[in-house]
PDB file of N, CA and C in Angstrom:
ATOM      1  N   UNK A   1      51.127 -94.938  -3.815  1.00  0.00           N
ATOM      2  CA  UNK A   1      50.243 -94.457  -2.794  1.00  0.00           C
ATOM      3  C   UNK A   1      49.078 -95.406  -2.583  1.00  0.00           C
ATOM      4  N   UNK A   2      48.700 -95.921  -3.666  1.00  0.00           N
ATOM      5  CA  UNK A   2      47.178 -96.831  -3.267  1.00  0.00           C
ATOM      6  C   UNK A   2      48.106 -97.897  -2.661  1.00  0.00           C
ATOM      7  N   UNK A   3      49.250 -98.684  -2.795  1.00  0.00           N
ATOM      8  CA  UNK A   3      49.423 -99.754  -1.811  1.00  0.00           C
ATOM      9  C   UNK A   3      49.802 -99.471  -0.459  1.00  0.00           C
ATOM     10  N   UNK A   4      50.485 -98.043   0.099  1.00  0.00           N
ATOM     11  CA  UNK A   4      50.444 -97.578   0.828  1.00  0.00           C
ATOM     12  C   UNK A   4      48.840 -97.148   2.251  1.00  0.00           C
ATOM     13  N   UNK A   5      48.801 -96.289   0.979  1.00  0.00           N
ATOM     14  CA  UNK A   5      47.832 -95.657   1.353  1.00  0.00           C
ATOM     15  C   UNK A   5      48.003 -94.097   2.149  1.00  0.00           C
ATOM     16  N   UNK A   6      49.010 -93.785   2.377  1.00  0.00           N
ATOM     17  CA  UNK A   6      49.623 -92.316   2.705  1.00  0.00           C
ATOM     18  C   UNK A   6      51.078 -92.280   2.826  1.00  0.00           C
ATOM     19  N   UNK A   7      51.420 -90.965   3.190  1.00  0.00           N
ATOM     20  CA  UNK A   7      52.940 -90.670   3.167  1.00  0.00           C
ATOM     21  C   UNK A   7      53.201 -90.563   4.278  1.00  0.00           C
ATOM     22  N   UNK A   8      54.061 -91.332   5.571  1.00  0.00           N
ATOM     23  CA  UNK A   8      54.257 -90.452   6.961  1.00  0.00           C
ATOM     24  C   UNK A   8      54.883 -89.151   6.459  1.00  0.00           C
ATOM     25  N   UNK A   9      54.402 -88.395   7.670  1.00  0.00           N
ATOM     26  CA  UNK A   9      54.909 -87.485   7.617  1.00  0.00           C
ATOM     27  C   UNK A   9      56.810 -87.177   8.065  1.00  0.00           C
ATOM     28  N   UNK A  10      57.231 -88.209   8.401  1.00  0.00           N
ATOM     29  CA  UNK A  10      58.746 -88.398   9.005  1.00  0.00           C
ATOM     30  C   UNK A  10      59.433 -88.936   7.994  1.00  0.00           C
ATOM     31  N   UNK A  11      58.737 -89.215   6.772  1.00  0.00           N
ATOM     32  CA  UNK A  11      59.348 -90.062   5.853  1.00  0.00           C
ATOM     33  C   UNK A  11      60.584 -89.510   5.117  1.00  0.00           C
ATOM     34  N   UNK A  12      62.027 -89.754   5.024  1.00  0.00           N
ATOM     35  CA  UNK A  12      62.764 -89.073   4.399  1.00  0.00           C
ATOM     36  C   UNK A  12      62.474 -89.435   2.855  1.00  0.00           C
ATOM     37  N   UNK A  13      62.374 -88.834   1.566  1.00  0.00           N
ATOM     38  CA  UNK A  13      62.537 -88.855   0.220  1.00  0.00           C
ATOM     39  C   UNK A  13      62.654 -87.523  -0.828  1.00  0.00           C
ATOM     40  N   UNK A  14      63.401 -87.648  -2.176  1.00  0.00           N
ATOM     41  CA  UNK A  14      63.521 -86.852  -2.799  1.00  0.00           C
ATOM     42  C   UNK A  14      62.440 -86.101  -3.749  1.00  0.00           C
ATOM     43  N   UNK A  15      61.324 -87.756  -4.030  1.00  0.00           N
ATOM     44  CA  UNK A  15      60.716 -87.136  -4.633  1.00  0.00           C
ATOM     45  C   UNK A  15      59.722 -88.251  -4.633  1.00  0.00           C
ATOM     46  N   UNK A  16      58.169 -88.488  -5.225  1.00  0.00           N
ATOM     47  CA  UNK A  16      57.253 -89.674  -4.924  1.00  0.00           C
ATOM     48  C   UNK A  16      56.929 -89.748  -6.171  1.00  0.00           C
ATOM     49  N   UNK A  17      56.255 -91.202  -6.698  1.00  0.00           N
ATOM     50  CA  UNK A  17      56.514 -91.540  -7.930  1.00  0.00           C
ATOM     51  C   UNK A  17      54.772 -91.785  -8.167  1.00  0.00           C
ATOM     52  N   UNK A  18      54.235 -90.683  -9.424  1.00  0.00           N
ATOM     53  CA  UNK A  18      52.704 -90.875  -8.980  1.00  0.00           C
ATOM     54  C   UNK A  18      52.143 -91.683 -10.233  1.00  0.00           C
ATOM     55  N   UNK A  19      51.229 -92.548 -10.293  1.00  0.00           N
ATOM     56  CA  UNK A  19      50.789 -93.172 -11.582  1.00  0.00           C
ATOM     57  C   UNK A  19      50.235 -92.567 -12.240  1.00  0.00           C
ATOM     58  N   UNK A  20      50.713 -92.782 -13.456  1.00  0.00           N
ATOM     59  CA  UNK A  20      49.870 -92.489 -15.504  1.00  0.00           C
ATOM     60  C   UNK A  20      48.764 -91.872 -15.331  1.00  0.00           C
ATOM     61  N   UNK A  21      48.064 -92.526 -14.178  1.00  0.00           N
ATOM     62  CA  UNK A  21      46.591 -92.144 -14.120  1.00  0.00           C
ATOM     63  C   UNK A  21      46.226 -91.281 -13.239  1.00  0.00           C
ATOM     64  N   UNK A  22      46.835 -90.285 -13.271  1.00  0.00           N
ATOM     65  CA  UNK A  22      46.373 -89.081 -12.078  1.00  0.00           C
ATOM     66  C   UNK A  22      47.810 -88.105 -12.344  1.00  0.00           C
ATOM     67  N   UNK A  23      47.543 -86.839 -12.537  1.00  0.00           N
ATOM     68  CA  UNK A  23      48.459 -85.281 -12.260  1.00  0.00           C
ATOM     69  C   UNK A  23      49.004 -85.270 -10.933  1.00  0.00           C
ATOM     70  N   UNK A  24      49.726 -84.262 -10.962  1.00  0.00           N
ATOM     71  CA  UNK A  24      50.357 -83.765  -9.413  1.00  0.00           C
ATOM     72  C   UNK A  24      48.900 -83.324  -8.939  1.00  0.00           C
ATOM     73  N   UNK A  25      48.029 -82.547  -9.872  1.00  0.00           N
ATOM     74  CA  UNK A  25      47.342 -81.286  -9.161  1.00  0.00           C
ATOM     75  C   UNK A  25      46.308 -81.871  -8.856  1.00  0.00           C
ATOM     76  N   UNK A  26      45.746 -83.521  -9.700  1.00  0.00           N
ATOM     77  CA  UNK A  26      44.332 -83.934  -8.671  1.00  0.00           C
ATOM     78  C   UNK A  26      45.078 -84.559  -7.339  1.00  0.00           C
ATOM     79  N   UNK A  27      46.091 -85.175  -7.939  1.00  0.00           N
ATOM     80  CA  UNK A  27      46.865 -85.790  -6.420  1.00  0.00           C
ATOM     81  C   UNK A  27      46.529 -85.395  -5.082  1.00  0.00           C
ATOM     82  N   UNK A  28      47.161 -83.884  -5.566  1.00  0.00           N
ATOM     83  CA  UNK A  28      47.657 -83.062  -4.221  1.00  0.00           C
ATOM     84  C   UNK A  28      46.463 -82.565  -3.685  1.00  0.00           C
ATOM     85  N   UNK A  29      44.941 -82.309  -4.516  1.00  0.00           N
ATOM     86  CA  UNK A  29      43.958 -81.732  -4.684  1.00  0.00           C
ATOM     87  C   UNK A  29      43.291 -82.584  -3.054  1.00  0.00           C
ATOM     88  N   UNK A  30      43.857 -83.875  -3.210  1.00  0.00           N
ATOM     89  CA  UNK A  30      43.289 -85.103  -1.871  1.00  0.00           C
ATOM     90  C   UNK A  30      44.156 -85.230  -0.964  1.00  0.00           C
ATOM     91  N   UNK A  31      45.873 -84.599  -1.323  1.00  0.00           N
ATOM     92  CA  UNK A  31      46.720 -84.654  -0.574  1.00  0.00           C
ATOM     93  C   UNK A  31      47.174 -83.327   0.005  1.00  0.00           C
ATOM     94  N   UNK A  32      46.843 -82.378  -0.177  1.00  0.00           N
ATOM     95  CA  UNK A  32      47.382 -81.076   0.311  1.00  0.00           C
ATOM     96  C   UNK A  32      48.730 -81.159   0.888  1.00  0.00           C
ATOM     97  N   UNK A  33      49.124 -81.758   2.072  1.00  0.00           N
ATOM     98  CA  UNK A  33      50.238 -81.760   2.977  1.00  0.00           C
ATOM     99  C   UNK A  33      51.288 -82.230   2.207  1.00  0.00           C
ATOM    100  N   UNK A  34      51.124 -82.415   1.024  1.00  0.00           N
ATOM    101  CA  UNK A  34      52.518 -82.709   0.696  1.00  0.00           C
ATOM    102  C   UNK A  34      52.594 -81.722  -0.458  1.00  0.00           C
ATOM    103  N   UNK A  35      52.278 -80.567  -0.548  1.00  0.00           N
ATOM    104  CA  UNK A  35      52.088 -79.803  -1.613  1.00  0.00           C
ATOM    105  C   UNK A  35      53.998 -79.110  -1.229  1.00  0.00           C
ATOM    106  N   UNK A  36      54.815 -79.564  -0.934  1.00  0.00           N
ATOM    107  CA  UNK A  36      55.912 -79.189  -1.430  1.00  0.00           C
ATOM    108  C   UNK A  36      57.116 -80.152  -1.718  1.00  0.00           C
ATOM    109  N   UNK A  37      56.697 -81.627  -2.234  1.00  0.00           N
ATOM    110  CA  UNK A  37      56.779 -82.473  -2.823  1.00  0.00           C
ATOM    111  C   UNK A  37      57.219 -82.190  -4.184  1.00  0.00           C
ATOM    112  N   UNK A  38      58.390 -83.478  -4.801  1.00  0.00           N
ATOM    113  CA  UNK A  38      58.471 -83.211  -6.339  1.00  0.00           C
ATOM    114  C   UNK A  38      57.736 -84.428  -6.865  1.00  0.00           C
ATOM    115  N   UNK A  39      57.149 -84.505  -7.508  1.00  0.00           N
ATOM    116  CA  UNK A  39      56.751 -85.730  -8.134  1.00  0.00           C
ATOM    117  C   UNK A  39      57.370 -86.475  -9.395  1.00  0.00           C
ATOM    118  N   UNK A  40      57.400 -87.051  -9.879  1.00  0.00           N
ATOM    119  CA  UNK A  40      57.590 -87.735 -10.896  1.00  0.00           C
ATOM    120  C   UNK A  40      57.095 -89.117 -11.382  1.00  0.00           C
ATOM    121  N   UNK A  41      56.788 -89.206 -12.543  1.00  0.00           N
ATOM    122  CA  UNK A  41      56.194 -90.050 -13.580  1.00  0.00           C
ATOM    123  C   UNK A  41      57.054 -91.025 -14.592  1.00  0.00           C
ATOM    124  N   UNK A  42      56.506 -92.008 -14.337  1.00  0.00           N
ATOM    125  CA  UNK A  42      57.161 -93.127 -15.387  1.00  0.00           C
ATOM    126  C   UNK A  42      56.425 -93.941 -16.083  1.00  0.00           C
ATOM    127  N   UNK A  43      56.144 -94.711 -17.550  1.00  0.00           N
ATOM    128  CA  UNK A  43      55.295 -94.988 -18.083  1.00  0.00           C
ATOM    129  C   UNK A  43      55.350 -96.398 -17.474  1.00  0.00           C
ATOM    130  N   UNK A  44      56.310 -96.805 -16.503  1.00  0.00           N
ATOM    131  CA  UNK A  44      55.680 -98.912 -16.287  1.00  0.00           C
ATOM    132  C   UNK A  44      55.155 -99.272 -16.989  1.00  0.00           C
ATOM    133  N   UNK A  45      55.959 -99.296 -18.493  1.00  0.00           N
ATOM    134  CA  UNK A  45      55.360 -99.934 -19.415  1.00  0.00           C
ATOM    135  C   UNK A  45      55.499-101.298 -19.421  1.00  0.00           C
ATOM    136  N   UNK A  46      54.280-102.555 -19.972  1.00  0.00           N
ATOM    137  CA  UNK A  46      53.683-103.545 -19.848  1.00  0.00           C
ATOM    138  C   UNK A  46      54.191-103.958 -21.161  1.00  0.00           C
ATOM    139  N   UNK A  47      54.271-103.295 -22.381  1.00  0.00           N
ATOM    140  CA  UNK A  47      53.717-103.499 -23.633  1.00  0.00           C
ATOM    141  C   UNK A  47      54.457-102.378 -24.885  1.00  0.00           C
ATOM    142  N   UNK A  48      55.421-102.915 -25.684  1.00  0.00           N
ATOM    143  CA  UNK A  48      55.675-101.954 -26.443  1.00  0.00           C
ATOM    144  C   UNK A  48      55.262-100.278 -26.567  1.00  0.00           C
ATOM    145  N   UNK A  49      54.276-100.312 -26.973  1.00  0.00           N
ATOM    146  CA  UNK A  49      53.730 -99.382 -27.388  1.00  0.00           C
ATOM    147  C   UNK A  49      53.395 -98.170 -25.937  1.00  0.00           C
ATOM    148  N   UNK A  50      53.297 -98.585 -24.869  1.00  0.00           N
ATOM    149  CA  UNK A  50      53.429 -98.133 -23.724  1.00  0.00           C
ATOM    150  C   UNK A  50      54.877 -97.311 -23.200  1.00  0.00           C
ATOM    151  N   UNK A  51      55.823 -97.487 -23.979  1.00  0.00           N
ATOM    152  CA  UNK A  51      57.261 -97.437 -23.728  1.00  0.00           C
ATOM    153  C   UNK A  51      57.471 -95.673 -23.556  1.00  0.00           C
ATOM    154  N   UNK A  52      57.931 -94.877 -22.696  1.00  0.00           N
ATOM    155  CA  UNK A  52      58.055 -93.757 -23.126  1.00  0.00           C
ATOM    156  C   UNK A  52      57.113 -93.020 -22.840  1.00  0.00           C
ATOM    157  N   UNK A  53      55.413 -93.258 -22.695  1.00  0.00           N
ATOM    158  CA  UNK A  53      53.937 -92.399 -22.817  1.00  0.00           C
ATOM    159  C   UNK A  53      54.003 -91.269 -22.164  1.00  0.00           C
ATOM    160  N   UNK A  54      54.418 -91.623 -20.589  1.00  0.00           N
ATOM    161  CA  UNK A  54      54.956 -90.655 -19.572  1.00  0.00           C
ATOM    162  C   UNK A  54      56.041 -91.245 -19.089  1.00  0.00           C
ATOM    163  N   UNK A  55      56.418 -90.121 -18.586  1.00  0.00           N
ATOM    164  CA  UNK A  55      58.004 -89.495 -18.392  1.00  0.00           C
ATOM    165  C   UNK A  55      58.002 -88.249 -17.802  1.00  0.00           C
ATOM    166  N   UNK A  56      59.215 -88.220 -17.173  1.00  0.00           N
ATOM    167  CA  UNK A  56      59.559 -86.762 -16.307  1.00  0.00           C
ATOM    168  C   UNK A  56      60.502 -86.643 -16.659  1.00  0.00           C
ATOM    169  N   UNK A  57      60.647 -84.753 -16.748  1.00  0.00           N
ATOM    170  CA  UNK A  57      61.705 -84.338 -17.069  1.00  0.00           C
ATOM    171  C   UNK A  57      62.151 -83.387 -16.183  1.00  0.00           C
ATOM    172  N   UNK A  58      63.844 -83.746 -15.932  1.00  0.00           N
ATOM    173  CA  UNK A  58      64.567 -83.123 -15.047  1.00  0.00           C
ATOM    174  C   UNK A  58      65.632 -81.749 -15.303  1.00  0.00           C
ATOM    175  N   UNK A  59      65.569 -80.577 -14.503  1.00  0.00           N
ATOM    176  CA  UNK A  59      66.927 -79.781 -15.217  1.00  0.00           C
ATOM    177  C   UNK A  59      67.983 -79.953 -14.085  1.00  0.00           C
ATOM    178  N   UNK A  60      68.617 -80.932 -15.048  1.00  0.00           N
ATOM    179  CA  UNK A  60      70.060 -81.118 -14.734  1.00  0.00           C
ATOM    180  C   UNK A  60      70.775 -80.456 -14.406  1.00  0.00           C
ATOM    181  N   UNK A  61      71.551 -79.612 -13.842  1.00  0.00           N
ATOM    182  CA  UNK A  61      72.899 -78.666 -13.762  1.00  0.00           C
ATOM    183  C   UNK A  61      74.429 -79.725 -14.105  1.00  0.00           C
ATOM    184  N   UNK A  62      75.313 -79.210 -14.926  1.00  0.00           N
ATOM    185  CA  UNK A  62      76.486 -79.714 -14.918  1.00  0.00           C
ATOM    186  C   UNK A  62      76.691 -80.747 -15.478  1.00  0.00           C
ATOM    187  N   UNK A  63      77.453 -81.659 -15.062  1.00  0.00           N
ATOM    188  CA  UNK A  63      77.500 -83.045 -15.834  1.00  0.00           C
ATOM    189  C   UNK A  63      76.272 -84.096 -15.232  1.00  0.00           C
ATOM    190  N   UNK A  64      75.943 -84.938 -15.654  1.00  0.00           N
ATOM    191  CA  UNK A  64      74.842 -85.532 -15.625  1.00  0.00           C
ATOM    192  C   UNK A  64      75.683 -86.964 -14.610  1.00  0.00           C
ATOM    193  N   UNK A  65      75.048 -87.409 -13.444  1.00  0.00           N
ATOM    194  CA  UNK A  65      75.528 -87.957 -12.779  1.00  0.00           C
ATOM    195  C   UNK A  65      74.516 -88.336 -11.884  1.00  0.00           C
ATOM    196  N   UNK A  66      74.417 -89.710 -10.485  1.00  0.00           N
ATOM    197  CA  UNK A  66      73.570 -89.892  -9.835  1.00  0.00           C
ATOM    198  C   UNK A  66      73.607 -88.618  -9.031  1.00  0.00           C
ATOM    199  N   UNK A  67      74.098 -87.993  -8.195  1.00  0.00           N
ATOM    200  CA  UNK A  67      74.369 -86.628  -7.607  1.00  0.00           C
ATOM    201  C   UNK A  67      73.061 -86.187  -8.109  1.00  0.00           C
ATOM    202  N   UNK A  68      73.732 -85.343  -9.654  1.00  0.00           N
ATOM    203  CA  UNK A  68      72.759 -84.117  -9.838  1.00  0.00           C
ATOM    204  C   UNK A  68      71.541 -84.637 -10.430  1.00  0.00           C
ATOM    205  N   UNK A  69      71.809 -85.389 -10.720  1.00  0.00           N
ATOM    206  CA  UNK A  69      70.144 -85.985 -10.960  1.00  0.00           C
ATOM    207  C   UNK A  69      69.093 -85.951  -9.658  1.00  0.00           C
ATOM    208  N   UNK A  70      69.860 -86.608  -8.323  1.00  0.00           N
ATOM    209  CA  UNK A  70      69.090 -86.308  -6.808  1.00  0.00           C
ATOM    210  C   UNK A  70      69.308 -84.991  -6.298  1.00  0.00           C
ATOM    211  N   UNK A  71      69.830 -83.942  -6.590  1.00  0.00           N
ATOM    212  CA  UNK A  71      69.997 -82.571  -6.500  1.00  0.00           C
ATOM    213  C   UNK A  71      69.255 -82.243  -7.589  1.00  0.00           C
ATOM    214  N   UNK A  72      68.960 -82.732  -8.594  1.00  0.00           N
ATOM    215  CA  UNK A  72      67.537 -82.200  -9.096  1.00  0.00           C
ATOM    216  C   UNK A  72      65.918 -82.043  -8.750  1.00  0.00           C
ATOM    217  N   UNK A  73      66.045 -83.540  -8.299  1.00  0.00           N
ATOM    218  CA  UNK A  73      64.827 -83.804  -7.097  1.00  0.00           C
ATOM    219  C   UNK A  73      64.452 -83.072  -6.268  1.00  0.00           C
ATOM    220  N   UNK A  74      65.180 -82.452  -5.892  1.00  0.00           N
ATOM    221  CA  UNK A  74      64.964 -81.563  -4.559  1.00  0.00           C
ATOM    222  C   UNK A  74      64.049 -79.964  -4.636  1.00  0.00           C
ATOM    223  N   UNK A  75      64.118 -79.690  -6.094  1.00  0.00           N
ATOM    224  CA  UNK A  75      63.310 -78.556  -5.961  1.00  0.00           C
ATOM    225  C   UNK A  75      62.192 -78.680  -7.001  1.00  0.00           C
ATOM    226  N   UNK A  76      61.358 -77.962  -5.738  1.00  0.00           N
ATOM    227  CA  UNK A  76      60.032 -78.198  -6.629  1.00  0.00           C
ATOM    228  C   UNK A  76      59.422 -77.330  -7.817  1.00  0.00           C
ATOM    229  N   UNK A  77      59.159 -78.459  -8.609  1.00  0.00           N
ATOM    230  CA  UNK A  77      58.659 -77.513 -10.294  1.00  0.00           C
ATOM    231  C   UNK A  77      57.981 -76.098  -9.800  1.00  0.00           C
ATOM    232  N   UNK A  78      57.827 -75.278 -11.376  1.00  0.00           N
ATOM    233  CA  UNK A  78      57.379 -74.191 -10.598  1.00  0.00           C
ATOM    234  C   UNK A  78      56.032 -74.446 -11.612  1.00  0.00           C
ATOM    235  N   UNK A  79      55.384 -75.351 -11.723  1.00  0.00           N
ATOM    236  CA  UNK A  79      54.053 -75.294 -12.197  1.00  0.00           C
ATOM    237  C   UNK A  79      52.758 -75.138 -11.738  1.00  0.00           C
TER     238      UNK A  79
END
């Protein structure tokens, strides 16, 4: 988002990928309009010890595959 700088609103995606350094809930707190968005987190780790920090976790249905992994995307946490 900061190299961006917003989301069109026409944009097709499953889910937006937010940095280490910020929650869904301050995110959305500046973003409202996308409050039915899934988000997800990855540590872009630099550096050993970075490996793993954050992470998202998905519920899978069935066998684990590109499919249901993007049919996981699609619904939003209930947090």
């Amino acid at each position: 988002m900061s190299q961006l700088g917003f989301v069109p609103f026409d944009l097709n995606y499953d889910a937006l990928e937010l940095s280490g350094k910020t929650t869904a809930e301050d995110f959305l707190a500046n973003n409202p309009y996308l409050n039915k968005t899934r988000f997800i987190h990855s540590s872009d780790a630099h550096y050993p010890d970075d490996f793993g920090f954050i992470y998202s976790k998905l519920d899978v249905e069935g066998e684990i595959s590109f499919q249901a992994i993007k049919e996981s995307l699609k619904y939003k946490r209930d947090e």
